[in-house]
Structure formats: structure tokens, C-alpha cells
C-alpha atoms as a PDB file:
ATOM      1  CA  UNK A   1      76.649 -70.000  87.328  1.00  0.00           C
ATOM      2  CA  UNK A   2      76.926 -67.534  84.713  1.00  0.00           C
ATOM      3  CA  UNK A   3      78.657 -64.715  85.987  1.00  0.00           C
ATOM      4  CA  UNK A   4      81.471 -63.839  87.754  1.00  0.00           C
ATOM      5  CA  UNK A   5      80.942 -61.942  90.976  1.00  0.00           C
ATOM      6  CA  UNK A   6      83.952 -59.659  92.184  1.00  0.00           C
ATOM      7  CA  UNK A   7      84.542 -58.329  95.588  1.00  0.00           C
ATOM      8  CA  UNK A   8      86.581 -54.998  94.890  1.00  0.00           C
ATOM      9  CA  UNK A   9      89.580 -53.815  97.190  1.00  0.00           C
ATOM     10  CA  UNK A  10      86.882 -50.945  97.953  1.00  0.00           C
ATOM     11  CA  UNK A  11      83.777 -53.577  98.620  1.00  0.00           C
ATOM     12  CA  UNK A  12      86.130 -55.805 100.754  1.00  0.00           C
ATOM     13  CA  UNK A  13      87.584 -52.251 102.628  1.00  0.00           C
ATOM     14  CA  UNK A  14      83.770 -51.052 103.272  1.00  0.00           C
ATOM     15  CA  UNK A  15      83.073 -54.303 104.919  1.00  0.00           C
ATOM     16  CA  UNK A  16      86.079 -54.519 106.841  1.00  0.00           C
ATOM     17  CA  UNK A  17      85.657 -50.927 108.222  1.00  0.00           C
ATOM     18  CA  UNK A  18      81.782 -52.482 110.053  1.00  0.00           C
ATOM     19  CA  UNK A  19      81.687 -53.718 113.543  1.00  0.00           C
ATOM     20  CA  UNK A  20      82.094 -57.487 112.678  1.00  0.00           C
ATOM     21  CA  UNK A  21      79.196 -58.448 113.635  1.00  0.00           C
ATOM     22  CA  UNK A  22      78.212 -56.453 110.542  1.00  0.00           C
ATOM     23  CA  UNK A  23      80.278 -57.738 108.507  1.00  0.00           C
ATOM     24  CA  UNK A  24      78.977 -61.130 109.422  1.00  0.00           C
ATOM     25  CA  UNK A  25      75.455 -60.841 108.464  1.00  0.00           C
ATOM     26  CA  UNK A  26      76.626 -58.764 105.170  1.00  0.00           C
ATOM     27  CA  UNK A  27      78.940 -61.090 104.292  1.00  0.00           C
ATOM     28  CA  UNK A  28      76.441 -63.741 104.625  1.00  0.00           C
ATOM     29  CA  UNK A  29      73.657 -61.757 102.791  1.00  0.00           C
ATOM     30  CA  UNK A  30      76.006 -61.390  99.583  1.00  0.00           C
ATOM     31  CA  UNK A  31      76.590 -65.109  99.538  1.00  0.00           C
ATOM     32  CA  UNK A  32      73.258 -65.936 100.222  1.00  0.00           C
ATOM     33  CA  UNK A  33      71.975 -63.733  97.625  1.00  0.00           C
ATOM     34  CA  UNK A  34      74.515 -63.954  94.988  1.00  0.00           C
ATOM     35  CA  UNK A  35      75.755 -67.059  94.999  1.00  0.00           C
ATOM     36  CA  UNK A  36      72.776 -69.508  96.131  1.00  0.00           C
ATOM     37  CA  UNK A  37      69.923 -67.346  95.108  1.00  0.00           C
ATOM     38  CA  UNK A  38      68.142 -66.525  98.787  1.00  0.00           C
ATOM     39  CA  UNK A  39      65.914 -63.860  99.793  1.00  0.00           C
ATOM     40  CA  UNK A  40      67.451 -61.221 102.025  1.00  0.00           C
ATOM     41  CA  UNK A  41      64.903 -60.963 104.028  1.00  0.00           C
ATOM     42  CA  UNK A  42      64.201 -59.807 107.735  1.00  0.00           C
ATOM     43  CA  UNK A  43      67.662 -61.345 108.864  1.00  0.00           C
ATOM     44  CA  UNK A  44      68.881 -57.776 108.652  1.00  0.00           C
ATOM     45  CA  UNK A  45      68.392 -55.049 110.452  1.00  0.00           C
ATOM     46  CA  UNK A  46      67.460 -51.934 109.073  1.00  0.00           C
ATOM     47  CA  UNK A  47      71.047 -50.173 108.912  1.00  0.00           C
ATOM     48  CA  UNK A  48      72.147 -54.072 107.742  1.00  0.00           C
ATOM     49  CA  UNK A  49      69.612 -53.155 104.806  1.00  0.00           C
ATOM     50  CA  UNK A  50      71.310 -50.190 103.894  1.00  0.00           C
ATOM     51  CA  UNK A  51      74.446 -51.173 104.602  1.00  0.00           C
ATOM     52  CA  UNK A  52      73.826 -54.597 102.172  1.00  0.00           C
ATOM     53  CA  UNK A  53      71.930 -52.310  99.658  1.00  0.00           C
ATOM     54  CA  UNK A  54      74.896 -49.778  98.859  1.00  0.00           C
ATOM     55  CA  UNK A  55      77.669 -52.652  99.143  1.00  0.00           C
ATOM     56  CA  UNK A  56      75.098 -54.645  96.832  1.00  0.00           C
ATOM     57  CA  UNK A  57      75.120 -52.351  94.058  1.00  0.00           C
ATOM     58  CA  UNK A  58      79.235 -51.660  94.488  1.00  0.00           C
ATOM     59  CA  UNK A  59      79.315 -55.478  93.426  1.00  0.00           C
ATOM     60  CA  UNK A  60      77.146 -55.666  90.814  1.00  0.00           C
ATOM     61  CA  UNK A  61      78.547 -52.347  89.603  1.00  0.00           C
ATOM     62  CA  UNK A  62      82.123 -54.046  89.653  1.00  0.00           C
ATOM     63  CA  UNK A  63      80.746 -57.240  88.317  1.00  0.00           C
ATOM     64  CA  UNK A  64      79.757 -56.063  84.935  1.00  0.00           C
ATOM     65  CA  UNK A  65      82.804 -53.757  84.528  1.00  0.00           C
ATOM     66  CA  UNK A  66      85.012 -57.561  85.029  1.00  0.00           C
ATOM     67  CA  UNK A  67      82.506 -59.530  82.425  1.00  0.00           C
ATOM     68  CA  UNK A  68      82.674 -56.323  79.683  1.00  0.00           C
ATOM     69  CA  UNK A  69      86.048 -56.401  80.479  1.00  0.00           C
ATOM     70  CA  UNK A  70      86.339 -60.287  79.587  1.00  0.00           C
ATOM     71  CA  UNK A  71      84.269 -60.079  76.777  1.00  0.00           C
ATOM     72  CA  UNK A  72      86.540 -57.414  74.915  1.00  0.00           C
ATOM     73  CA  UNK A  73      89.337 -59.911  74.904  1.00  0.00           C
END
């Protein structure tokens, strides 16, 4: 693995605040995605989709921010 992937107080708040059966299949999506390098497929539903795309983009967002961060030191 290359990069580091960071789960912000806000990302891990945004979760927390879905019905956890939400959270579940997000949760599961980021790994899946992120970590291992599945498809997010038709799993979701369509709010999941959304959901996962927004909170996607919050981590990647964060993600770079940590490795410029790194890098500068």
C-alpha cells in the first residue's frame, strides 16, 4: 500500500450519525474499495451510493491533506 487513508473526526461523525445498518454497508464499501481494491457495485442502494460517494471524497480529500502534510516534514 502506498498511501495512507484517514478517517477524519468529521468522516467517522457522518457515519455514525446513519441508521447502522448504513453505516454497515458504508463502512464496508470504504474498506472494500480502499483498502482491497473492490468494485462498489450494486451492493448499495441508491441513497448508500450517495451516501458512500460524498463520504468517499471527504476521505480522499483528507487523505492527501495527511500525505502533503508528511511530505513537508
Amino acid at each position: 500500500m502506498n498511501q495512507s487513508i484517514v478517517l477524519s473526526q468529521n468522516v467517522l461523525n457522518t457515519i455514525k450519525s446513519l441508521p447502522i445498518e448504513q453505516q454497515y454497508s458504508i463502512v464496508s464499501a470504504i474498506a472494500g474499495e480502499m483498502i482491497f481494491g473492490a468494485v462498489v457495485g450494486n451492493e448499495l442502494t441508491a441513497e448508500e451510493r450517495r451516501l458512500y460517494a460524498i463520504i468517499k471524497t471527504y476521505v480522499k480529500q483528507d487523505s492527501q491533506l495527511y500525505a502533503c502534510r508528511m511530505t513537508a516534514y
